[in-house]
PDB file of N, CA and C in Angstrom:
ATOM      1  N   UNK A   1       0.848  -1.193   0.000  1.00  0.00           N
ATOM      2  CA  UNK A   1       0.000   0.000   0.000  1.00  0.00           C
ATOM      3  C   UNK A   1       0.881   1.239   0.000  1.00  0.00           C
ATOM      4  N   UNK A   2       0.514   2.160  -0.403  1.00  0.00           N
ATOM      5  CA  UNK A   2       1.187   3.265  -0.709  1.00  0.00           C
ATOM      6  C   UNK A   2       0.750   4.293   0.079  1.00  0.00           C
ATOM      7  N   UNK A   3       2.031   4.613   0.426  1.00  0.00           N
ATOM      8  CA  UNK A   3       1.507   6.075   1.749  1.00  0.00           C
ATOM      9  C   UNK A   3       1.189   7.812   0.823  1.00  0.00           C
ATOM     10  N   UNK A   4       0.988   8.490   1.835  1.00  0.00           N
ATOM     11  CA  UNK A   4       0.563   9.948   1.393  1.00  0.00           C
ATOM     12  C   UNK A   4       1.793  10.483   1.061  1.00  0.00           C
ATOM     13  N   UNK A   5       2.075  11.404   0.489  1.00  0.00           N
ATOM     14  CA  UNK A   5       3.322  12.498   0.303  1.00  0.00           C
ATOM     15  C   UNK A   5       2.918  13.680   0.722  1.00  0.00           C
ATOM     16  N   UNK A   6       3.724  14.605   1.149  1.00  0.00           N
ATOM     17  CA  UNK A   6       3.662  15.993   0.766  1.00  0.00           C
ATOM     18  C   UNK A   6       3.948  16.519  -0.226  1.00  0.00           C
ATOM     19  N   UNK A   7       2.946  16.862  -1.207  1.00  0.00           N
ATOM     20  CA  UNK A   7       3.263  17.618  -2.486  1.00  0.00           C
ATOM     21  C   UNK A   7       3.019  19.437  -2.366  1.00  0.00           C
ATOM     22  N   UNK A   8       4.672  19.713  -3.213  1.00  0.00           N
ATOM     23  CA  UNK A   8       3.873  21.429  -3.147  1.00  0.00           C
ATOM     24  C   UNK A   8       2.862  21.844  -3.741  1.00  0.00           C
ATOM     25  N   UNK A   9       2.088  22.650  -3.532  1.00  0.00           N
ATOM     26  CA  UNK A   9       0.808  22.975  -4.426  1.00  0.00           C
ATOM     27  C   UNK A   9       1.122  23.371  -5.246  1.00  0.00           C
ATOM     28  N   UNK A  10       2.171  24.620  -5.324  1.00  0.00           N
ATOM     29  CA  UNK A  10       2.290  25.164  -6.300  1.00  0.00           C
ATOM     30  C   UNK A  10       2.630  24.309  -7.775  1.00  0.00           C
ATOM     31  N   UNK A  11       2.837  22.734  -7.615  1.00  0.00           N
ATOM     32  CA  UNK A  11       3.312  21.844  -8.654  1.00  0.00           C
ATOM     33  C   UNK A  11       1.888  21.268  -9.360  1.00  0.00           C
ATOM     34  N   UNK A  12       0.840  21.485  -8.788  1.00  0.00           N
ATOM     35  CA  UNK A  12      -0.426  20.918  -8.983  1.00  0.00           C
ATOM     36  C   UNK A  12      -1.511  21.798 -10.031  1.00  0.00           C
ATOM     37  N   UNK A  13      -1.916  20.874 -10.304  1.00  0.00           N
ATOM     38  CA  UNK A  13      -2.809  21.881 -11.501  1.00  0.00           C
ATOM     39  C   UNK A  13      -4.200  21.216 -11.331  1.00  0.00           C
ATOM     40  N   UNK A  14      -5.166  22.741 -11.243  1.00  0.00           N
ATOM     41  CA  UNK A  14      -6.637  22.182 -10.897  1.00  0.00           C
ATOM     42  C   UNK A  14      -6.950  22.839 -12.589  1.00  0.00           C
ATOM     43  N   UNK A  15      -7.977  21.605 -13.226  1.00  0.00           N
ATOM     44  CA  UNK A  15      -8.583  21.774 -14.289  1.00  0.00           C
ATOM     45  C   UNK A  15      -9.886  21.620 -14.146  1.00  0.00           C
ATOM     46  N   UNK A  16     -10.180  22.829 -14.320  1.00  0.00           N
ATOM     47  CA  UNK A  16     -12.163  23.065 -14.189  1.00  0.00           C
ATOM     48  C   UNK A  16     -12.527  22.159 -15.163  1.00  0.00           C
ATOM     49  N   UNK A  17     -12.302  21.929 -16.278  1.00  0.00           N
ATOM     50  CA  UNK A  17     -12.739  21.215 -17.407  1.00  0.00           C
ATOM     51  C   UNK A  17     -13.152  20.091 -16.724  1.00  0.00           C
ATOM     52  N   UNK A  18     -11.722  19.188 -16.748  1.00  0.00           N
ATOM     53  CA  UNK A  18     -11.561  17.670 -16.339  1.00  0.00           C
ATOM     54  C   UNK A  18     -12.550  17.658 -14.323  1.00  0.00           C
ATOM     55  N   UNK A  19     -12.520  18.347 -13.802  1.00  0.00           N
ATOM     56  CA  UNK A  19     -13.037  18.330 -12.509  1.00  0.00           C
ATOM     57  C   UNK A  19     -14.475  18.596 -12.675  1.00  0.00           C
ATOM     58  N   UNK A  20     -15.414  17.072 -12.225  1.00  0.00           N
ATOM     59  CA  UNK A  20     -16.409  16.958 -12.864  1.00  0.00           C
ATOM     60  C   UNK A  20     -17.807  18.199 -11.883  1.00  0.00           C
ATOM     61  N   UNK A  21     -16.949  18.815 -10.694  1.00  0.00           N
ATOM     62  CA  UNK A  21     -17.508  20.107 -10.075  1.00  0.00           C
ATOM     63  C   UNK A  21     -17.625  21.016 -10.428  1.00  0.00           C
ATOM     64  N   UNK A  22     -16.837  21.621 -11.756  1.00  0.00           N
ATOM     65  CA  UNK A  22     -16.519  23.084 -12.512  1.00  0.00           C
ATOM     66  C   UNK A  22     -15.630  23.453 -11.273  1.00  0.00           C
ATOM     67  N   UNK A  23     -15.918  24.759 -11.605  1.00  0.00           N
ATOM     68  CA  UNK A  23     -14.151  25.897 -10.886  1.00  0.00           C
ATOM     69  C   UNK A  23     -15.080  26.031  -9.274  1.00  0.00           C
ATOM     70  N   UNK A  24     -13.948  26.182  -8.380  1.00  0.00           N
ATOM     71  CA  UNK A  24     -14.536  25.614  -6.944  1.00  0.00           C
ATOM     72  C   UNK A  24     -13.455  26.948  -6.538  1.00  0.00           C
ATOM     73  N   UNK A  25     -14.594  28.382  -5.897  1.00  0.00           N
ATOM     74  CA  UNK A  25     -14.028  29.736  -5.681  1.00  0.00           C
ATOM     75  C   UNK A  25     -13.650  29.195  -4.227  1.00  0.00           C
ATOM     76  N   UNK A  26     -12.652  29.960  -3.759  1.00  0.00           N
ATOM     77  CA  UNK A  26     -12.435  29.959  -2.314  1.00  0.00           C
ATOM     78  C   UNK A  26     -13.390  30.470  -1.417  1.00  0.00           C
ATOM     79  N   UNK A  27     -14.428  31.287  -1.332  1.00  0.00           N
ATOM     80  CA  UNK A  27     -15.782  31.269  -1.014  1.00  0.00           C
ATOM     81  C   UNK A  27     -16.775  30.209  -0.536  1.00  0.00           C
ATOM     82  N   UNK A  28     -16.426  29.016  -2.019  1.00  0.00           N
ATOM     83  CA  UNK A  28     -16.885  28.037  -1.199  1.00  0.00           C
ATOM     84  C   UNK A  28     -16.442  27.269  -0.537  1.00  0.00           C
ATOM     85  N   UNK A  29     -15.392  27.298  -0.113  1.00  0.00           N
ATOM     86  CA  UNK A  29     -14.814  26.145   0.773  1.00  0.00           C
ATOM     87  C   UNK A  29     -14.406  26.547   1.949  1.00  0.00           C
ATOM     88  N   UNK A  30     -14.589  28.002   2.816  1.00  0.00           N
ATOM     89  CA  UNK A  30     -14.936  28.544   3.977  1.00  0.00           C
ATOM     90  C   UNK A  30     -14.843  27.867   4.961  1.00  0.00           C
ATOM     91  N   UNK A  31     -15.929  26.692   4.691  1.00  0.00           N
ATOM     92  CA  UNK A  31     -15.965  26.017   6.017  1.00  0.00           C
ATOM     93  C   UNK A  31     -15.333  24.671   6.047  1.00  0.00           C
ATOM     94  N   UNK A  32     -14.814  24.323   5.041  1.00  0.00           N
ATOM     95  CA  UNK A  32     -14.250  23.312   4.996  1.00  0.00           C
ATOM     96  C   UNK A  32     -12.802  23.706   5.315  1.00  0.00           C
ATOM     97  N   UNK A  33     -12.099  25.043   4.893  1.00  0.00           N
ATOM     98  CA  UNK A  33     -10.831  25.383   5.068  1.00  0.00           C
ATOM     99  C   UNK A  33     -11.110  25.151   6.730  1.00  0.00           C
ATOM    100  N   UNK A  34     -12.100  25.672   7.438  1.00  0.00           N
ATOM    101  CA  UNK A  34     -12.116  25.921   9.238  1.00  0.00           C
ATOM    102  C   UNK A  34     -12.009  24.099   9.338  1.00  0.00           C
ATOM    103  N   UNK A  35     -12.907  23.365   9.084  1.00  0.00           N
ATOM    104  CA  UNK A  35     -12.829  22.564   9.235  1.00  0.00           C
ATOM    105  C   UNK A  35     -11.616  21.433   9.678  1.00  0.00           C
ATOM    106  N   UNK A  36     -10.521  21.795   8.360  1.00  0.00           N
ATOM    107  CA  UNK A  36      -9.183  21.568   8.189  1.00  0.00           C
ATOM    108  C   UNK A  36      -8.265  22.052   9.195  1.00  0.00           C
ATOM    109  N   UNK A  37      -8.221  23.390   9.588  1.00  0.00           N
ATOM    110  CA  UNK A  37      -7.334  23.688  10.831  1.00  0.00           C
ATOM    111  C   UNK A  37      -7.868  22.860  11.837  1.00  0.00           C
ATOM    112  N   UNK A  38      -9.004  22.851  12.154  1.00  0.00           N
ATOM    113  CA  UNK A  38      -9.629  22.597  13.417  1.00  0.00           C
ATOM    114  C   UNK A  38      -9.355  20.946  13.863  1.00  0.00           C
ATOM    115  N   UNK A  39      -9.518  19.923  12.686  1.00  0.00           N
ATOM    116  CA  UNK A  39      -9.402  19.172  12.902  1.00  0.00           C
ATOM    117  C   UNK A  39      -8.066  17.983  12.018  1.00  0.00           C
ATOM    118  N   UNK A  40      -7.808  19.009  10.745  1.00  0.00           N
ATOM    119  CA  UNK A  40      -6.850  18.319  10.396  1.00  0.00           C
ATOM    120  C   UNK A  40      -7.085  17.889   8.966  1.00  0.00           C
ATOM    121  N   UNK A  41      -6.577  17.472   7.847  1.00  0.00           N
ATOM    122  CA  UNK A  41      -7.017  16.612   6.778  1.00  0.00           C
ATOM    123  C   UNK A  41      -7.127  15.726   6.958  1.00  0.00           C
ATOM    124  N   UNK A  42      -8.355  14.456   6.796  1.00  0.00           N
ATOM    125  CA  UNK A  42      -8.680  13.702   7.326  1.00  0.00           C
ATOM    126  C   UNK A  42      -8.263  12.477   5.877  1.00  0.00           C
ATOM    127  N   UNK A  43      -8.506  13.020   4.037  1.00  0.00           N
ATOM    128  CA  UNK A  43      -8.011  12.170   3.862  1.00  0.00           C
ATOM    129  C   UNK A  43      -7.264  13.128   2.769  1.00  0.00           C
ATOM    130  N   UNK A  44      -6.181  12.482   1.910  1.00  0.00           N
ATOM    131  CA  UNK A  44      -4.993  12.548   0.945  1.00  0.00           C
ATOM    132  C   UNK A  44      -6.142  12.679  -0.309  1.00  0.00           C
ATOM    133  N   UNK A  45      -5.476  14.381  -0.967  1.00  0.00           N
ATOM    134  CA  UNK A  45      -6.049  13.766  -2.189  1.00  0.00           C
ATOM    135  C   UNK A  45      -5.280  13.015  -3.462  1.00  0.00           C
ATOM    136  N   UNK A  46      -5.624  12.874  -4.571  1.00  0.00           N
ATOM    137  CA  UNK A  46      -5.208  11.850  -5.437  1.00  0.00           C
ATOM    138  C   UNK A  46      -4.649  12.925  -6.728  1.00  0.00           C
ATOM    139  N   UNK A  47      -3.549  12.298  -6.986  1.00  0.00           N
ATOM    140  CA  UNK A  47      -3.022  12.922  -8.068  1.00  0.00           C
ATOM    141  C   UNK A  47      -2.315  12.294  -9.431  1.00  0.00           C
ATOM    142  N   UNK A  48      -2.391  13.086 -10.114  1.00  0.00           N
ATOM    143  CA  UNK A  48      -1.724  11.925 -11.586  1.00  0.00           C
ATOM    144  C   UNK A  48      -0.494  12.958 -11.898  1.00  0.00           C
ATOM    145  N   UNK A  49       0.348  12.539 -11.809  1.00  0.00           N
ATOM    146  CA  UNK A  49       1.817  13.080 -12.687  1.00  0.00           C
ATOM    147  C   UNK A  49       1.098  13.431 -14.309  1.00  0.00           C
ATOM    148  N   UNK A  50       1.861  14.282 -14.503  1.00  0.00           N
ATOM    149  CA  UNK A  50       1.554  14.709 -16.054  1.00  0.00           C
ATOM    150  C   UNK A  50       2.136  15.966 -16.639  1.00  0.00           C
ATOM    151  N   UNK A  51       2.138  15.917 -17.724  1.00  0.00           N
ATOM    152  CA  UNK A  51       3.456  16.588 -18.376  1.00  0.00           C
ATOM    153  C   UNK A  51       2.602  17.452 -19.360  1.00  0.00           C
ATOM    154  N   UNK A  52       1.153  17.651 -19.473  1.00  0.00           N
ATOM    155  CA  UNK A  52       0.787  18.132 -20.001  1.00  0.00           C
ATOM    156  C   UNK A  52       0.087  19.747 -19.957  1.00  0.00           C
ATOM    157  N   UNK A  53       0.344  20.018 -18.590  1.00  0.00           N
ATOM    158  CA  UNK A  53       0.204  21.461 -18.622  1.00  0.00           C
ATOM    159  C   UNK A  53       1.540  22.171 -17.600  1.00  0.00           C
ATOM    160  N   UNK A  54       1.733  23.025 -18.631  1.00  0.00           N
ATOM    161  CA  UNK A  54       3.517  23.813 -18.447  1.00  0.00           C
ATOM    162  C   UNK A  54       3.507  24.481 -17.035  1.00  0.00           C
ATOM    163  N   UNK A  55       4.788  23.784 -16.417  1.00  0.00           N
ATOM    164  CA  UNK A  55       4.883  24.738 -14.735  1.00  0.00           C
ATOM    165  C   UNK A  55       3.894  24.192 -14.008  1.00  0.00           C
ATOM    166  N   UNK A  56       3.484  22.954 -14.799  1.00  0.00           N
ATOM    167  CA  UNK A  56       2.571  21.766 -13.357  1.00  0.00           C
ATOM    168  C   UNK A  56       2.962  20.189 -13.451  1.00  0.00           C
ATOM    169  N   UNK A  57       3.767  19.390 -12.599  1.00  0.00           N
ATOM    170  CA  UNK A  57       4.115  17.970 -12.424  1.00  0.00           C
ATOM    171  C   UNK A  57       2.705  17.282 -12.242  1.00  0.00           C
ATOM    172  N   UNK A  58       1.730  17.774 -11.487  1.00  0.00           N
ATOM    173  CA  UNK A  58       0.640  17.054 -11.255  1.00  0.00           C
ATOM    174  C   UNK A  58      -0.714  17.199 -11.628  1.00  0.00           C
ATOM    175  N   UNK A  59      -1.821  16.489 -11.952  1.00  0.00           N
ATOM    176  CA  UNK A  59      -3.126  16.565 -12.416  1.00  0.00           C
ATOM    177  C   UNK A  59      -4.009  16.294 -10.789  1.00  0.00           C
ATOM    178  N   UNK A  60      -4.366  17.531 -10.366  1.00  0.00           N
ATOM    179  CA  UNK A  60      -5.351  16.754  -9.588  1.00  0.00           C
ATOM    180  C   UNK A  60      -6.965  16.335  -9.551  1.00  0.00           C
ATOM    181  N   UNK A  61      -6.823  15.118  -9.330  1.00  0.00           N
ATOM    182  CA  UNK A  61      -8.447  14.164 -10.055  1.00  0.00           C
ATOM    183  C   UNK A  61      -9.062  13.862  -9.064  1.00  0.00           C
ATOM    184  N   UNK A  62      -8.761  13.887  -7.916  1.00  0.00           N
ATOM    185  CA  UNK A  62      -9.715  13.929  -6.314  1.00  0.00           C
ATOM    186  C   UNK A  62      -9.058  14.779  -5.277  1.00  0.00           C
ATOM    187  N   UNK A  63     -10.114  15.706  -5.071  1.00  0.00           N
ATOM    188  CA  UNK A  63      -9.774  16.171  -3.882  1.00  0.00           C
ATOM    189  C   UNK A  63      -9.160  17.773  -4.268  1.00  0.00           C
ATOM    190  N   UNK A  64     -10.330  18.376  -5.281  1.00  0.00           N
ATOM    191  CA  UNK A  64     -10.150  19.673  -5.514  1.00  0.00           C
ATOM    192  C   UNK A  64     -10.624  20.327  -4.650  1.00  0.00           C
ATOM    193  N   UNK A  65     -11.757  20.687  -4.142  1.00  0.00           N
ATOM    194  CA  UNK A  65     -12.429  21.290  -2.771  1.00  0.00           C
ATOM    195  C   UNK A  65     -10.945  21.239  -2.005  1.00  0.00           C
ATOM    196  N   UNK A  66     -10.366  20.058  -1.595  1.00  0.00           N
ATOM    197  CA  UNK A  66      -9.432  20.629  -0.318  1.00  0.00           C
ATOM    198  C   UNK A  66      -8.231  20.505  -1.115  1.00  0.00           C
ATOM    199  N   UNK A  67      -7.526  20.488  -1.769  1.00  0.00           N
ATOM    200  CA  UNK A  67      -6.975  21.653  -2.694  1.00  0.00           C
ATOM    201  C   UNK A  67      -7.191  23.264  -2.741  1.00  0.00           C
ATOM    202  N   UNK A  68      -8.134  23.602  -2.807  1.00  0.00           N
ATOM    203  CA  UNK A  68      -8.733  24.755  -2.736  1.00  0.00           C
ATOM    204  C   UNK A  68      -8.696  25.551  -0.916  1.00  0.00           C
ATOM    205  N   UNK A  69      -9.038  24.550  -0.593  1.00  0.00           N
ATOM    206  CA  UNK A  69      -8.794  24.449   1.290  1.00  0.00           C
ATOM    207  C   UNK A  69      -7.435  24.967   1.608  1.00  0.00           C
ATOM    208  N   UNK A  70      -7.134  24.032   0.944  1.00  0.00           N
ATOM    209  CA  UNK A  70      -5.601  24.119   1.774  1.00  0.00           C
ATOM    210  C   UNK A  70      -4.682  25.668   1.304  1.00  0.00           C
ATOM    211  N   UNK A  71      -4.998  25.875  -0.507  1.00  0.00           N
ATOM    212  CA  UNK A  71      -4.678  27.161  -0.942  1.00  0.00           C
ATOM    213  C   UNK A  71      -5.053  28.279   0.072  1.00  0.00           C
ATOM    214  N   UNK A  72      -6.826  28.553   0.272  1.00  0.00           N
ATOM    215  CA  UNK A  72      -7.263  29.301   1.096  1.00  0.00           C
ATOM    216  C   UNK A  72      -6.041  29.627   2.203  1.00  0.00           C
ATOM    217  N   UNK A  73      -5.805  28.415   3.286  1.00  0.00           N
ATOM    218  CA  UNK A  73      -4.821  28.680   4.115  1.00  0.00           C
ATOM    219  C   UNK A  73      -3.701  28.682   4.161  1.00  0.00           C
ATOM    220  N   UNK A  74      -3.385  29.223   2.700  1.00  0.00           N
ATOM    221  CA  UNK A  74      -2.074  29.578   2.530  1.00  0.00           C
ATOM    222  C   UNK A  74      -1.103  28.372   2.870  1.00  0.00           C
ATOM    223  N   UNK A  75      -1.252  27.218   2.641  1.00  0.00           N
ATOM    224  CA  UNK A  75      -0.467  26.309   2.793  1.00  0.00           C
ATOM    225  C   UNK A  75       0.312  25.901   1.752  1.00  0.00           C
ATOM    226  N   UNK A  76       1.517  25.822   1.799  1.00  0.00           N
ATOM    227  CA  UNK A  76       2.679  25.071   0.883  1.00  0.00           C
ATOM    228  C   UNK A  76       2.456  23.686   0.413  1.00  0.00           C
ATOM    229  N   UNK A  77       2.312  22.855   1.260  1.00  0.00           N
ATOM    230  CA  UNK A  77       1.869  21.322   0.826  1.00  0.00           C
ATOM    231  C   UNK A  77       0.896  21.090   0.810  1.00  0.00           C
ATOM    232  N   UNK A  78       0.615  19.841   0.376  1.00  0.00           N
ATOM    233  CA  UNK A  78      -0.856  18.811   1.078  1.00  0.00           C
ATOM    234  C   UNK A  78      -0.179  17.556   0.750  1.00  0.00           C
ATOM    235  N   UNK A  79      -0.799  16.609   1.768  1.00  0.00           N
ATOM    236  CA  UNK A  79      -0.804  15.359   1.419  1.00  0.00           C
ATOM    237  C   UNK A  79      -1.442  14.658   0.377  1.00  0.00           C
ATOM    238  N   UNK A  80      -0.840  13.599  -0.643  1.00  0.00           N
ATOM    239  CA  UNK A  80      -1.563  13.567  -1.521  1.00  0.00           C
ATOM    240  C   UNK A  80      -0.824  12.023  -2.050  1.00  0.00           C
ATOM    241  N   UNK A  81      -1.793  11.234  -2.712  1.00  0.00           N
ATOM    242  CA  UNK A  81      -1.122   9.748  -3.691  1.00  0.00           C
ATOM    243  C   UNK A  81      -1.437  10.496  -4.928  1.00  0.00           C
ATOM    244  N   UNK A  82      -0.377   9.670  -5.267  1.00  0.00           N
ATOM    245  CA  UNK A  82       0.389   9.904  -6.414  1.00  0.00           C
ATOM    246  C   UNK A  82       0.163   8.603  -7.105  1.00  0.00           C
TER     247      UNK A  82
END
């Protein structure tokens, strides 16, 4: 089984297209960012390596909302499979 990493965000690329939610404003995720300090990330989101959009290593395909979370709080990493 494969553990979580810390990935930088800044390596990650959210695609409204491919993210079957559309574009997810920091507005909405308010309470989920509180949520996150308060109690922590509870799970890793999922990511695909990919070479297809410039100045991003990663595709992320679960776990845009806290993506978005974690941006909100100005955080450098998140945990995430790869």
């Amino acid at each position: 089984m494969n553990l979580p990493v810390e990935v930088e965000i800044s390596k990650i690329k959210i695609d409204d297209i491919f993210n079957s939610r559309g574009h997810i404003g920091m507005l909405s995720v308010d309470d989920l960012a509180k949520d996150i300090l308060k109690h922590g990330l509870e799970s890793p989101i999922i990511l695909w390596k990919t070479d297809k959009y410039p100045g991003f290593e990663y595709l992320c395909v679960a776990g845009n909302r806290r993506l978005t979370a974690f941006k909100k709080l100005k955080q450098n990493t998140i945990p995430a499979f790869i």
